[in-house]
Protein backbone atom coordinates (compact mmCIF):
# COMPACT_ATOMS: atom_id res chain seq x y z
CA UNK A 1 2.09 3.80 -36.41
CA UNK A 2 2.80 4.99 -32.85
CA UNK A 3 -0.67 4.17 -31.67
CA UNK A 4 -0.65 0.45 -32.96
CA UNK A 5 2.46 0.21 -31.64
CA UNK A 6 1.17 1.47 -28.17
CA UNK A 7 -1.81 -0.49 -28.45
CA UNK A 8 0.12 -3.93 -28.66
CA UNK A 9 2.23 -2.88 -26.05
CA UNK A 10 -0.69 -2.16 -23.58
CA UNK A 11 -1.96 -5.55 -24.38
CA UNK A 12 0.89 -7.08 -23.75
CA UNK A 13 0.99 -5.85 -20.62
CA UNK A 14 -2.06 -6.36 -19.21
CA UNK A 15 -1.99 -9.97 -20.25
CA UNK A 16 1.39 -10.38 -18.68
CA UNK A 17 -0.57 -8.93 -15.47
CA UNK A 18 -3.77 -11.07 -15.98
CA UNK A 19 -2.55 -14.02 -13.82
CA UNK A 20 -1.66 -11.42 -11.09
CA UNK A 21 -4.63 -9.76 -10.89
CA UNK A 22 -7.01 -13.20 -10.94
CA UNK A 23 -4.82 -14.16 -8.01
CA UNK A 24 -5.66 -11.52 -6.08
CA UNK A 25 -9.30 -11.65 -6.89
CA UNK A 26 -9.33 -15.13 -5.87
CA UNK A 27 -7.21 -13.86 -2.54
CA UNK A 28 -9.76 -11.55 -1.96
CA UNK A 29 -12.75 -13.71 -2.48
CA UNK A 30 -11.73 -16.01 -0.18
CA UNK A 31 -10.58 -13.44 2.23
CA UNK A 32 -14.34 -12.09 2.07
CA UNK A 33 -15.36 -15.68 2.77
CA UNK A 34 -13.29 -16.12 5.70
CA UNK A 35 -13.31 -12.97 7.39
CA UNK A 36 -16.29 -11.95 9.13
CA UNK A 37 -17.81 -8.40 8.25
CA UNK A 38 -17.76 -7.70 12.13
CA UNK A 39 -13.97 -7.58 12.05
CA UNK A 40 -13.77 -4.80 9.46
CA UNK A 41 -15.74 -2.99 12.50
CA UNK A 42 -13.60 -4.09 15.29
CA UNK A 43 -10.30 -2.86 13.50
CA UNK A 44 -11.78 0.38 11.98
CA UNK A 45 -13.63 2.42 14.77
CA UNK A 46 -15.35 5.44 12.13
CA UNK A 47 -12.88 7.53 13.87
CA UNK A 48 -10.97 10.10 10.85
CA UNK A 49 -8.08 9.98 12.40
CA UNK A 50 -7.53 6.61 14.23
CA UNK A 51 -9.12 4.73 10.47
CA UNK A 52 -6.76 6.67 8.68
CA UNK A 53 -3.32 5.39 10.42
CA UNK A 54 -5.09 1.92 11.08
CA UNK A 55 -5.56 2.15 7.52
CA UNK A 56 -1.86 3.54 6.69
CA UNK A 57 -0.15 0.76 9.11
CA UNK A 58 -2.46 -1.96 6.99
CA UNK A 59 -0.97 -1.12 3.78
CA UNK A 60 2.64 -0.40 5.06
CA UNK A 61 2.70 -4.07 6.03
CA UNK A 62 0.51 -5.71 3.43
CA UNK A 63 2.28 -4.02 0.48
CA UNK A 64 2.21 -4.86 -3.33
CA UNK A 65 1.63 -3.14 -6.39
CA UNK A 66 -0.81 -0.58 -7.62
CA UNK A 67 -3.29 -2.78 -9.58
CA UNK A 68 -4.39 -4.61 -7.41
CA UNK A 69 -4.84 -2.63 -4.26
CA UNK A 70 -7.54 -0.61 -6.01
CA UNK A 71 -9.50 -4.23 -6.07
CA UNK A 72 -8.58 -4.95 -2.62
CA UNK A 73 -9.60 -1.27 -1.75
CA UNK A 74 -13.16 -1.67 -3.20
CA UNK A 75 -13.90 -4.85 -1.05
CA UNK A 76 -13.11 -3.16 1.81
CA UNK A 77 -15.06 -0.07 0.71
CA UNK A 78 -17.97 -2.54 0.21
CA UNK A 79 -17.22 -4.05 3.80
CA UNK A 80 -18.17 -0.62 5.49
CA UNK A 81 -14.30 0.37 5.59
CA UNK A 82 -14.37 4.47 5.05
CA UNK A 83 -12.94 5.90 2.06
CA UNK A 84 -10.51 7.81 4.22
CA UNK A 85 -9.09 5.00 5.02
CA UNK A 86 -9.29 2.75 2.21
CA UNK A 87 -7.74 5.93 0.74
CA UNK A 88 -4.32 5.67 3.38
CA UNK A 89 -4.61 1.93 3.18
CA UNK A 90 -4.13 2.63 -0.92
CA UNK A 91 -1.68 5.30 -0.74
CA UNK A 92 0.51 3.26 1.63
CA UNK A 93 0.01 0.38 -0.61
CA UNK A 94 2.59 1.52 -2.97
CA UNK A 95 4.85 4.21 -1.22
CA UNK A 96 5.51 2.47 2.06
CA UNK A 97 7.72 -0.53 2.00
CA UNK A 98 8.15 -2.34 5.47
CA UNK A 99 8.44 -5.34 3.53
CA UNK A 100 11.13 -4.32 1.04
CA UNK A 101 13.01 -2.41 3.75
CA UNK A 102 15.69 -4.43 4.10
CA UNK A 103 16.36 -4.44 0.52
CA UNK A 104 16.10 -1.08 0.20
CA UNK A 105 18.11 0.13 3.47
CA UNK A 106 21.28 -2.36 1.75
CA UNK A 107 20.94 -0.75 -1.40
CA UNK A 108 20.44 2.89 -0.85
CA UNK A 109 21.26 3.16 2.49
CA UNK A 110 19.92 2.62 6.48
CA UNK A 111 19.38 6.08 7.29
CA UNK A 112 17.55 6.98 3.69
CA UNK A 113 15.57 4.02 3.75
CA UNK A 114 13.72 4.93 7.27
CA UNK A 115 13.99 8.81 6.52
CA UNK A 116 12.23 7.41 3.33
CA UNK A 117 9.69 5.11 5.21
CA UNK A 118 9.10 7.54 8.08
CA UNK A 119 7.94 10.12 5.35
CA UNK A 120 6.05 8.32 2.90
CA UNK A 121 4.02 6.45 6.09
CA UNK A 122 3.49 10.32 7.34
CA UNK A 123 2.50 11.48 3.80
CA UNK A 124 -0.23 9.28 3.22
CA UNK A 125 -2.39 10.10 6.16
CA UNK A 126 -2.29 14.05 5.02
CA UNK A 127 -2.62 13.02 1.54
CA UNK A 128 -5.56 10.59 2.29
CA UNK A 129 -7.31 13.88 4.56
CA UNK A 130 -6.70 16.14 1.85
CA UNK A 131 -8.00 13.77 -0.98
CA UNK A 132 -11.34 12.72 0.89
CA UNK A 133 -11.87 16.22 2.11
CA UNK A 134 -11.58 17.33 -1.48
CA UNK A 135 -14.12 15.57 -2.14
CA UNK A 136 -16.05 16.20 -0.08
CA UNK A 137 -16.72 13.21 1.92
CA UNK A 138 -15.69 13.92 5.16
């Protein structure tokens, strides 16, 4: 009974996300139609370190939700982008909120909020090291 009942509820959920995630692979379609491979290469240099907080500051800005930065992350993975940073770029994704800052400094406080920020931005540069060198690929 638990399992059906799991089962619809999955469902439900990914249909509710369906229009969401055709959006973005739309959004990303067009953005692979638009932008020119060459600019992948100007803004990431094959450089660990440098691709890796290029690729942190990229997702602190362009934030959103974990779904669909794994389908943004594979087009840029198929554009040349390393996986160290598509790995930051993903990480920062969903724990660094520039966007939602001022939301979240009103509602939990100023000080927290850039403490918060200031860590999490941090965080997924180590994280997106220790994760590639893990496995292997660096």
């Amino acid at each position: 009974m638990k399992i059906n009942k799991s089962i619809k509820k999955a469902a439900r959920t990914l249909w509710k996300s369906a229009p969401v995630l055709l959006g973005v692979i739309l959004l990303v379609s067009l953005a692979n139609t638009l932008i020119p491979k060459e600019a992948y290469t100007m803004l990431f240099r094959n450089s660990p370190l440098i691709d890796s907080f290029i690729g942190t500051a990229l997702g602190s800005v362009l934030a959103g939700n974990p779904v669909t930065s794994y389908i943004i992350g594979g087009e840029m993975l198929k554009q040349g982008v390393s996986l160290l940073a598509v790995t930051a770029f993903l990480i920062a994704w969903v724990t660094v909120g520039i966007i939602q800052f001022p939301a979240e400094s009103v509602l939990l406080g100023k000080k927290f909020a850039i403490t918060r920020n200031i860590t999490a931005f941090a965080l997924a540069i180590i994280v997106a090291i220790i994760t590639v060198l893990i496995m292997g690929l660096l």
